[in-house]
C-alpha atoms as a PDB file:
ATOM      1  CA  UNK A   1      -7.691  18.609  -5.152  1.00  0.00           C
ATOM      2  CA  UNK A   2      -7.250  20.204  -8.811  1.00  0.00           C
ATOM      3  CA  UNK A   3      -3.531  18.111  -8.803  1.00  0.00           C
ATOM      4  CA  UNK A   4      -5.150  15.018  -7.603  1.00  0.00           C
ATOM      5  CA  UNK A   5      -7.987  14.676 -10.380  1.00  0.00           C
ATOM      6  CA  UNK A   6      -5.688  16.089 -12.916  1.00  0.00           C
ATOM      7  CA  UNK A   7      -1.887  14.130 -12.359  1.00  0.00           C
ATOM      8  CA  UNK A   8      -3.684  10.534 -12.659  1.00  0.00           C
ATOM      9  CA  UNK A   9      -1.379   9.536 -15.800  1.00  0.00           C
ATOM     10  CA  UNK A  10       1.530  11.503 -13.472  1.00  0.00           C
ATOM     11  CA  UNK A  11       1.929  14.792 -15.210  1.00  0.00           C
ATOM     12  CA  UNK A  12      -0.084  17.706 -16.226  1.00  0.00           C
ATOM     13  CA  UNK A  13       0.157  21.391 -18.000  1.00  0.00           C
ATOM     14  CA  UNK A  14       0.584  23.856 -15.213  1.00  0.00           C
ATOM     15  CA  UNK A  15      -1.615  26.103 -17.281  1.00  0.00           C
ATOM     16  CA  UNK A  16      -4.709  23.533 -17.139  1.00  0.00           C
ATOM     17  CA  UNK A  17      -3.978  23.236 -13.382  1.00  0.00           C
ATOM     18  CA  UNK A  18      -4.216  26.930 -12.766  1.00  0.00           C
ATOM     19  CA  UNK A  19      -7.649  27.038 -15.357  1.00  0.00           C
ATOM     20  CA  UNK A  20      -8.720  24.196 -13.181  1.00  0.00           C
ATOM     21  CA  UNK A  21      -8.524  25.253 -10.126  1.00  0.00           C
ATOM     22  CA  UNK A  22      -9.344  29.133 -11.234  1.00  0.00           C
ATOM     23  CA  UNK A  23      -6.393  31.158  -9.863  1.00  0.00           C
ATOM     24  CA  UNK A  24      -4.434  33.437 -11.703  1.00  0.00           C
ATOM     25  CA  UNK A  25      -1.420  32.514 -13.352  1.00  0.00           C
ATOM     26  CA  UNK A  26       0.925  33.996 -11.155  1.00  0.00           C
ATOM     27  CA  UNK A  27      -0.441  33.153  -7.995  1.00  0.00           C
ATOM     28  CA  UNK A  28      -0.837  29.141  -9.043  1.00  0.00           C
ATOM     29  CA  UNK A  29       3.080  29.192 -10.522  1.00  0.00           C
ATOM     30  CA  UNK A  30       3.803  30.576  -6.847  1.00  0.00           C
ATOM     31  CA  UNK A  31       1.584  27.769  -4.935  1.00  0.00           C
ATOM     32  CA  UNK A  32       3.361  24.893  -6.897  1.00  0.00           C
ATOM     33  CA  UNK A  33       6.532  26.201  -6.529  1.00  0.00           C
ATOM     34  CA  UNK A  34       5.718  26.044  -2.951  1.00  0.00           C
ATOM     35  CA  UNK A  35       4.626  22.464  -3.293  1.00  0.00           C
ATOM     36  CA  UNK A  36       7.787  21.757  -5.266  1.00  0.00           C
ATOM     37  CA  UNK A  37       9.745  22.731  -1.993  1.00  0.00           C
ATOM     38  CA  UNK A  38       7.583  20.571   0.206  1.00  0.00           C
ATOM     39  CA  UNK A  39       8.407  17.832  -2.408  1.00  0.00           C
ATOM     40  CA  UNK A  40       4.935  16.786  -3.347  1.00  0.00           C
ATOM     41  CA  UNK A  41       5.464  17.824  -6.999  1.00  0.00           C
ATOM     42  CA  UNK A  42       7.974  18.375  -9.695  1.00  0.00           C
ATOM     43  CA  UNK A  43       8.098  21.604 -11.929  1.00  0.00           C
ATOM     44  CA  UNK A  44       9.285  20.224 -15.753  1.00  0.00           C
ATOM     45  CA  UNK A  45       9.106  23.228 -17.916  1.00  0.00           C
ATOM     46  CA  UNK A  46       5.723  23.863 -18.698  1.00  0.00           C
ATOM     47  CA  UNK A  47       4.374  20.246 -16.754  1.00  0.00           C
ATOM     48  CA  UNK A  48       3.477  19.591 -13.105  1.00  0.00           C
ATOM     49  CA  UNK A  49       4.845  15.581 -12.995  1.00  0.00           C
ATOM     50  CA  UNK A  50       3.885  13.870  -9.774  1.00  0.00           C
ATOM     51  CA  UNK A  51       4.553  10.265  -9.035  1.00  0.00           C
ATOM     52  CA  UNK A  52       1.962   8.002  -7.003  1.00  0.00           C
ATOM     53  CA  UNK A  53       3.729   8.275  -3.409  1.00  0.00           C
ATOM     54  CA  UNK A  54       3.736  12.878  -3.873  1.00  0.00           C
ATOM     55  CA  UNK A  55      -0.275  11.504  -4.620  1.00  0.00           C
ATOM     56  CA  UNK A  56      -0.529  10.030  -1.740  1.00  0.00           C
ATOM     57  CA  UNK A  57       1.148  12.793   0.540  1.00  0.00           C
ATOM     58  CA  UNK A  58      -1.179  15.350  -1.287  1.00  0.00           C
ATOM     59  CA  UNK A  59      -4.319  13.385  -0.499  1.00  0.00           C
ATOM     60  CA  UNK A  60      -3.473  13.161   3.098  1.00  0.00           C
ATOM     61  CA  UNK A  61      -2.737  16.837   3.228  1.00  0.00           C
ATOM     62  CA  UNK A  62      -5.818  17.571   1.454  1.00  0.00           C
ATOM     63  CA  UNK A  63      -7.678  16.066   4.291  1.00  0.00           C
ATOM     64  CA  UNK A  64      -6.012  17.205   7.336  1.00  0.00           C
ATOM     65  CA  UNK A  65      -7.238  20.903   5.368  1.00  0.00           C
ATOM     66  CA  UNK A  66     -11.056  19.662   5.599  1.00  0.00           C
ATOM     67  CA  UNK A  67     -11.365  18.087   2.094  1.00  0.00           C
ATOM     68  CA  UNK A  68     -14.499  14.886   1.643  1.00  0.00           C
ATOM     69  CA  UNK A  69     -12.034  12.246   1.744  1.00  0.00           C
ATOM     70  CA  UNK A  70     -14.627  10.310  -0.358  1.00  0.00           C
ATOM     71  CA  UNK A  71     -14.145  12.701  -2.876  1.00  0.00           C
ATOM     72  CA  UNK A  72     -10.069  12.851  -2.211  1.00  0.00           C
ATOM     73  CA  UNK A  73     -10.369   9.049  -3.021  1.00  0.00           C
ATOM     74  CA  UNK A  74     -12.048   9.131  -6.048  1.00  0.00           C
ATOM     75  CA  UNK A  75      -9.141  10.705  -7.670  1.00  0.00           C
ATOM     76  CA  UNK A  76      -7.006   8.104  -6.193  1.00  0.00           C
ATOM     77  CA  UNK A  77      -6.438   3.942  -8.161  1.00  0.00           C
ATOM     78  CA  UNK A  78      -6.057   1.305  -6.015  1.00  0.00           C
ATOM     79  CA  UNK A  79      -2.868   0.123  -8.330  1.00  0.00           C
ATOM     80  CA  UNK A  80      -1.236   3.171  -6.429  1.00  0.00           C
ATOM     81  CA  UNK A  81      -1.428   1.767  -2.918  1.00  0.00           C
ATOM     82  CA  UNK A  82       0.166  -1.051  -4.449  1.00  0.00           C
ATOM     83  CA  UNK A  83       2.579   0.790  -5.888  1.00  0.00           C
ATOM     84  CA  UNK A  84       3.320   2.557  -2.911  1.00  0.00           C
ATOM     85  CA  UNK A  85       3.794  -0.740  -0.815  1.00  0.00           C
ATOM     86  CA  UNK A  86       6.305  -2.205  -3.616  1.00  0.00           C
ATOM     87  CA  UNK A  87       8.618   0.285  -3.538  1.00  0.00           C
ATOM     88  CA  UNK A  88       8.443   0.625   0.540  1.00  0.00           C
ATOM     89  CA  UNK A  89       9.444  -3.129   0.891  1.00  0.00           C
ATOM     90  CA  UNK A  90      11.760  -3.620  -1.552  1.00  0.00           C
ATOM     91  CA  UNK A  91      13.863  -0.525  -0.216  1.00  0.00           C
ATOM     92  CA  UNK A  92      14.108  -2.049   2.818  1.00  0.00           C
ATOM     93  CA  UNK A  93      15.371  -5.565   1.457  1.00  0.00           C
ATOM     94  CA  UNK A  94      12.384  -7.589   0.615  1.00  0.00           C
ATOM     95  CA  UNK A  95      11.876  -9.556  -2.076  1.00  0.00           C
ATOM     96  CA  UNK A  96       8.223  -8.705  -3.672  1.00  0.00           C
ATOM     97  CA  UNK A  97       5.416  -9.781  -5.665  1.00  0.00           C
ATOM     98  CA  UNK A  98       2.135  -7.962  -5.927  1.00  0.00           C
ATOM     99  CA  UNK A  99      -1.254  -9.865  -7.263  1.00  0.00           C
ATOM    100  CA  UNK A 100      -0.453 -13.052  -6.311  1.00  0.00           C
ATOM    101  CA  UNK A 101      -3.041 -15.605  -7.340  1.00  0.00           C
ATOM    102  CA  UNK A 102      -2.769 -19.105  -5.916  1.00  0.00           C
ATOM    103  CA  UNK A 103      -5.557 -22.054  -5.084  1.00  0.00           C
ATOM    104  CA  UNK A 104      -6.178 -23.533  -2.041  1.00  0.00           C
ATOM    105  CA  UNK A 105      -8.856 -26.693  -1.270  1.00  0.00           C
ATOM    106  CA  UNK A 106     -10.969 -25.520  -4.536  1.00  0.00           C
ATOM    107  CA  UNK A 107     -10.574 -21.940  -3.770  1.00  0.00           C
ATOM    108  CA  UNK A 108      -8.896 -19.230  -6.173  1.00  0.00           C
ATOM    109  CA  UNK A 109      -7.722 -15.994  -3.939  1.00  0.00           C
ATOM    110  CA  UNK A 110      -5.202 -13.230  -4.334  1.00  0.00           C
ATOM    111  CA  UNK A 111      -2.686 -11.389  -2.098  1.00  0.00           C
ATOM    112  CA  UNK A 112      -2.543  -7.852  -3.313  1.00  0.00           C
ATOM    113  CA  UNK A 113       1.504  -7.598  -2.007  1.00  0.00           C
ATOM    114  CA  UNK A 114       3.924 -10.239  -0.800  1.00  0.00           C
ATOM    115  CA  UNK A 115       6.972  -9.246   0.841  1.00  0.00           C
ATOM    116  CA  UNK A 116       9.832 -11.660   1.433  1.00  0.00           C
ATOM    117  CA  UNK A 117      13.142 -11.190   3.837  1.00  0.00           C
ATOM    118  CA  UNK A 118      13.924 -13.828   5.632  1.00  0.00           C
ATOM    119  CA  UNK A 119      11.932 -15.159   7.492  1.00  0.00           C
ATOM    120  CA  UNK A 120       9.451 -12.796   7.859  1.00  0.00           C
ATOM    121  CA  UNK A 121       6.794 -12.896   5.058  1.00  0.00           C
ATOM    122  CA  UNK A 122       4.068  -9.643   4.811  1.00  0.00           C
ATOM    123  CA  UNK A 123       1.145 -10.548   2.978  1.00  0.00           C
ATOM    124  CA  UNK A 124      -0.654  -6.872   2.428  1.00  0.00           C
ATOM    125  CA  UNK A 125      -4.135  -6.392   1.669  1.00  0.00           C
ATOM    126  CA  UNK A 126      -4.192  -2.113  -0.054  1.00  0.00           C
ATOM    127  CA  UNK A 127      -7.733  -1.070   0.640  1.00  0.00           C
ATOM    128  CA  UNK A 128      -9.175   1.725  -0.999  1.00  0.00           C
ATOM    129  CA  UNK A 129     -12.440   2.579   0.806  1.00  0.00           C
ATOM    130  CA  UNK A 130     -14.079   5.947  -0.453  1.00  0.00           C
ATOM    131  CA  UNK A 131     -15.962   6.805   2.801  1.00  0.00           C
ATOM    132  CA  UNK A 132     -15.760   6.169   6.505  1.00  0.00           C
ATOM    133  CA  UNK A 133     -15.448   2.881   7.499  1.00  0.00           C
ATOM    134  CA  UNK A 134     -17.426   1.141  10.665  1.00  0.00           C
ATOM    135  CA  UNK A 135     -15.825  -0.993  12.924  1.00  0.00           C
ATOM    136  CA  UNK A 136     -17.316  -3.763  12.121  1.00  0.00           C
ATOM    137  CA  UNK A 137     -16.958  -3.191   8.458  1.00  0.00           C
ATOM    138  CA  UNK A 138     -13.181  -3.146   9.112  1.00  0.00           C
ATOM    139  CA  UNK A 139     -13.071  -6.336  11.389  1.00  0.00           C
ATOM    140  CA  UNK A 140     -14.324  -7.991   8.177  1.00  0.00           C
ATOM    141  CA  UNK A 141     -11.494  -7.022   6.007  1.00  0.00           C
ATOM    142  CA  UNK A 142      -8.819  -8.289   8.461  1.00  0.00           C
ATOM    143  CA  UNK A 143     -10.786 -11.795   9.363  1.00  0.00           C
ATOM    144  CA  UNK A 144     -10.542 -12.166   5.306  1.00  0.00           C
ATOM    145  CA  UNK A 145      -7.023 -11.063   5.337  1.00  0.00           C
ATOM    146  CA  UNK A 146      -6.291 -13.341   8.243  1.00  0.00           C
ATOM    147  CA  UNK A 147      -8.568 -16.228   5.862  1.00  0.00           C
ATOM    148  CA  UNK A 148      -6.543 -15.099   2.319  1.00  0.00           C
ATOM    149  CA  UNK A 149      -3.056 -15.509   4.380  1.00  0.00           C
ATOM    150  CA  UNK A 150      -4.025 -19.040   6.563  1.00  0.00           C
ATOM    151  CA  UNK A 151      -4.817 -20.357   2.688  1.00  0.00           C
ATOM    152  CA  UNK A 152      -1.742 -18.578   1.596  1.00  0.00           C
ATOM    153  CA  UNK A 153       1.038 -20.566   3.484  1.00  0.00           C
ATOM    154  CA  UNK A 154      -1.602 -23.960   3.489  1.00  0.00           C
ATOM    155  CA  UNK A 155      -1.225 -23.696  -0.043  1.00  0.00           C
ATOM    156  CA  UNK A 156       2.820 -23.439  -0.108  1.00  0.00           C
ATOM    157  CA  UNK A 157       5.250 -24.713  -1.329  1.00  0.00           C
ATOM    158  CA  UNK A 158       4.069 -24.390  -5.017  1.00  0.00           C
ATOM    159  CA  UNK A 159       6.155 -24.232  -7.545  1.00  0.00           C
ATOM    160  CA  UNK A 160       4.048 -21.913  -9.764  1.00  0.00           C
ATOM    161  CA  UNK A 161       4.289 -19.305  -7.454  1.00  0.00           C
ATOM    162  CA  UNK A 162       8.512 -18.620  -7.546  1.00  0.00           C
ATOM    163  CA  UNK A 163       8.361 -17.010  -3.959  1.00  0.00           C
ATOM    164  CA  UNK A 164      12.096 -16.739  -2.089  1.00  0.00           C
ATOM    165  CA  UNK A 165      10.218 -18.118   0.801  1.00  0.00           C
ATOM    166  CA  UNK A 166       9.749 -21.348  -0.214  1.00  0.00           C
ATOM    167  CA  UNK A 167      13.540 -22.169  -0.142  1.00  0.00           C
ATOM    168  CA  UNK A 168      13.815 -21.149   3.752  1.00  0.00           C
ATOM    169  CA  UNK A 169      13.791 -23.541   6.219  1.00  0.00           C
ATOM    170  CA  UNK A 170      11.416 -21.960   8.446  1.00  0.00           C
ATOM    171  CA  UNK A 171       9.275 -18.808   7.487  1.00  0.00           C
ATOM    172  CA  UNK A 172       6.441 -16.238   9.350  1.00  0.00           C
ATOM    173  CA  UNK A 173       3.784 -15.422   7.269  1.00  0.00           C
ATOM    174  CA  UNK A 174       2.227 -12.094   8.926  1.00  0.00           C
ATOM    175  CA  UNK A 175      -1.371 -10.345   7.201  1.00  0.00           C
ATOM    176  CA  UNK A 176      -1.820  -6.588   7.598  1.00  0.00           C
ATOM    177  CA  UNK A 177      -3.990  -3.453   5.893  1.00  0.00           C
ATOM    178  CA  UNK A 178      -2.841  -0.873   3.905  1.00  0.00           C
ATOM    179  CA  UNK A 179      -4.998   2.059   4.157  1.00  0.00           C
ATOM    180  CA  UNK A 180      -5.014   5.666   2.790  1.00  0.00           C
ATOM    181  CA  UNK A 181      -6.008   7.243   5.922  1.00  0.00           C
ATOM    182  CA  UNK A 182      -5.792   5.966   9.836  1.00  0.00           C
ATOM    183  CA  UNK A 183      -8.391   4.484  11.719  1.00  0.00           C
ATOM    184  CA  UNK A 184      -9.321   4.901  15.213  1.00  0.00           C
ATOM    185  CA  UNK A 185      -7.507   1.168  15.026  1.00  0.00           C
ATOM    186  CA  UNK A 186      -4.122   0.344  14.853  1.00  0.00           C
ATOM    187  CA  UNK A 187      -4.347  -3.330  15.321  1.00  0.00           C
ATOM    188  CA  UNK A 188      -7.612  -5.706  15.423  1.00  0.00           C
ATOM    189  CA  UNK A 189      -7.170  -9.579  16.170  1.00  0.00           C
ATOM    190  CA  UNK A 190      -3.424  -8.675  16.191  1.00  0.00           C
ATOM    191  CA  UNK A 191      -3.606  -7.426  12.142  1.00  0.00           C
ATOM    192  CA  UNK A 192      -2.058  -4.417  11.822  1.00  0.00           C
ATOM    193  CA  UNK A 193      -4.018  -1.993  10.044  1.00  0.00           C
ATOM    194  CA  UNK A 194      -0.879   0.564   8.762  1.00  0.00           C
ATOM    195  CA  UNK A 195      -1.994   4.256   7.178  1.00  0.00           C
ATOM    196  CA  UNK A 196      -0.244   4.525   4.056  1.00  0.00           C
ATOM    197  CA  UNK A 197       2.642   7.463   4.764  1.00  0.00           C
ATOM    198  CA  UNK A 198       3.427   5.326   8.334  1.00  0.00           C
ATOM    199  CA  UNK A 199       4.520   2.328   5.845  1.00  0.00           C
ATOM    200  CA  UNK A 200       8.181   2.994   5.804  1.00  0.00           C
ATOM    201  CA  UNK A 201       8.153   3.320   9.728  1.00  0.00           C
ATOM    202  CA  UNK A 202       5.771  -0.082  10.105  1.00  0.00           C
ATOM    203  CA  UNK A 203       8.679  -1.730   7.905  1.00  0.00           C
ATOM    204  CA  UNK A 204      11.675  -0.857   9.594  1.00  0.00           C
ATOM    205  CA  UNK A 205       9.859  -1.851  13.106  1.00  0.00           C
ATOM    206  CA  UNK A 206       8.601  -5.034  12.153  1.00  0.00           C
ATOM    207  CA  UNK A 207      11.503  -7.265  12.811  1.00  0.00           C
ATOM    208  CA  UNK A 208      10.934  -6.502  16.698  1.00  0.00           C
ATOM    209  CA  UNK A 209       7.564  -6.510  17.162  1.00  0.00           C
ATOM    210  CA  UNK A 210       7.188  -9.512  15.043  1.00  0.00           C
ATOM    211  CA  UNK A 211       5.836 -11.479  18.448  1.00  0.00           C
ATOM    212  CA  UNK A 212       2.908  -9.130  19.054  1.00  0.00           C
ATOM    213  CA  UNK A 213       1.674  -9.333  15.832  1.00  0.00           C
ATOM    214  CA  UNK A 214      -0.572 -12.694  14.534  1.00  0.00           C
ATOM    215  CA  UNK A 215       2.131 -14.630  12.796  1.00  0.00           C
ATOM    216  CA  UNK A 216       1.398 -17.525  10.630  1.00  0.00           C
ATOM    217  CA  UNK A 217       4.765 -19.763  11.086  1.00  0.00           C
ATOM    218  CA  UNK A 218       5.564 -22.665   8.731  1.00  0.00           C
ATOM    219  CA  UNK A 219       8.618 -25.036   8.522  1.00  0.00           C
ATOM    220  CA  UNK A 220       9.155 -26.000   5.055  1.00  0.00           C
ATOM    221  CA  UNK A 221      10.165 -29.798   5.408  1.00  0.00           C
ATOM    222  CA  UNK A 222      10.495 -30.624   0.923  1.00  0.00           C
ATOM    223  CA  UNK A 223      12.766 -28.122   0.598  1.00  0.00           C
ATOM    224  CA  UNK A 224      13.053 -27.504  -3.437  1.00  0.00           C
ATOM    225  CA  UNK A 225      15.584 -25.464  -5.948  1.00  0.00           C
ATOM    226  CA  UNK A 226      13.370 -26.201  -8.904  1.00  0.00           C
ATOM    227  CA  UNK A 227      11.054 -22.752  -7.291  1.00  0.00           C
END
């Protein structure tokens, strides 16, 4: 928990980490050398450096030991989920843009993540909730994540927005949830709802179970090279 609160900016003195969490010296050099082997940190000379997906593995581990994952989340930014989904799609091929704002029939709204290989288009929605969430809470977030992606392809092609997708022929626009920790729900209305350390699996299966999943399809007649 000490690591979490203290490796916000990505690196920290191992001596304030050991003051911080109040062990001795020698036992906290041998506890993050032990967390260097499990890769969720980086020794650098006198720094502990930890970059936002080691965060993310920490926090996780943190709670399968009994930490409040309210408190766990409090040391966590929501930039760092997108973060995390960025780098997960583009090593597997796609093409991505994160905070995409676009207007639809009057209405401004924002994607937190767009991912683009054709032709399947993930429009991610990185939620950051601090305490348990209710079921009905949860179906809220994916019927405005199924709302924010139906506006989303409406409001294509538009040439402010430079996405790869809008040169395709044909394109499937599919919403899901990014979340820190699971749920007792894996899918609701056919929205995935992906825990953040099953990303890279969700990616690499998506291709085939693209048909169980609600897909928002669109055939771009005006095709334009001016995007």
């Amino acid at each position: 928990m000490s690591l979490l609160k203290m490796t916000k900016n990505g690196s920290a003195l191992i001596e304030s980490v050991n003051k911080e969490a109040h062990i001795p010296s020698e036992a906290g050099e041998q506890l993050l050398q032990k967390l260097q082997n499990e890769d969720l940190l980086y020794l650098n000379g006198e720094n502990v450096e930890v970059d936002s997906n080691a965060r993310m593995k920490m926090a996780v581990k943190a709670a399968t030991l009994g930490a409040d994952i309210e408190c766990i989340s409090g040391f966590l930014g929501w930039r760092e989920f997108e973060e995390i989904a960025v780098i997960a799609l583009k090593s597997h091929g796609y093409v991505v843009k994160n905070n995409v704002h676009f207007k639809h029939e009057s209405h401004r709204w924002e994607i937190d993540v767009v991912g683009c290989r054709k032709p399947v288009v993930i429009c991610i929605d990185c939620k950051h909730w601090q305490h348990a969430i209710t079921p009905s809470a949860l179906k809220k977030i994916v019927d405005a994540q199924i709302e924010r992606t139906c506006a989303f392809v409406n409001s294509l092609p538009a040439p402010s927005l430079k996405l790869d997708c809008a040169l395709w022929e044909k394109a499937n626009f599919i919403p899901a949830v990014l979340s820190l920790f699971p749920s007792s729900y894996k899918f609701i209305y056919q929205v995935p709802i992906v825990p953040v350390l099953q990303l890279q699996d969700f990616i690499c299966q998506l291709p085939v179970y693209t048909q169980e999943l609600k897909v928002f399809p669109k055939t771009f007649k005006f095709l334009s090279h001016d995007f």
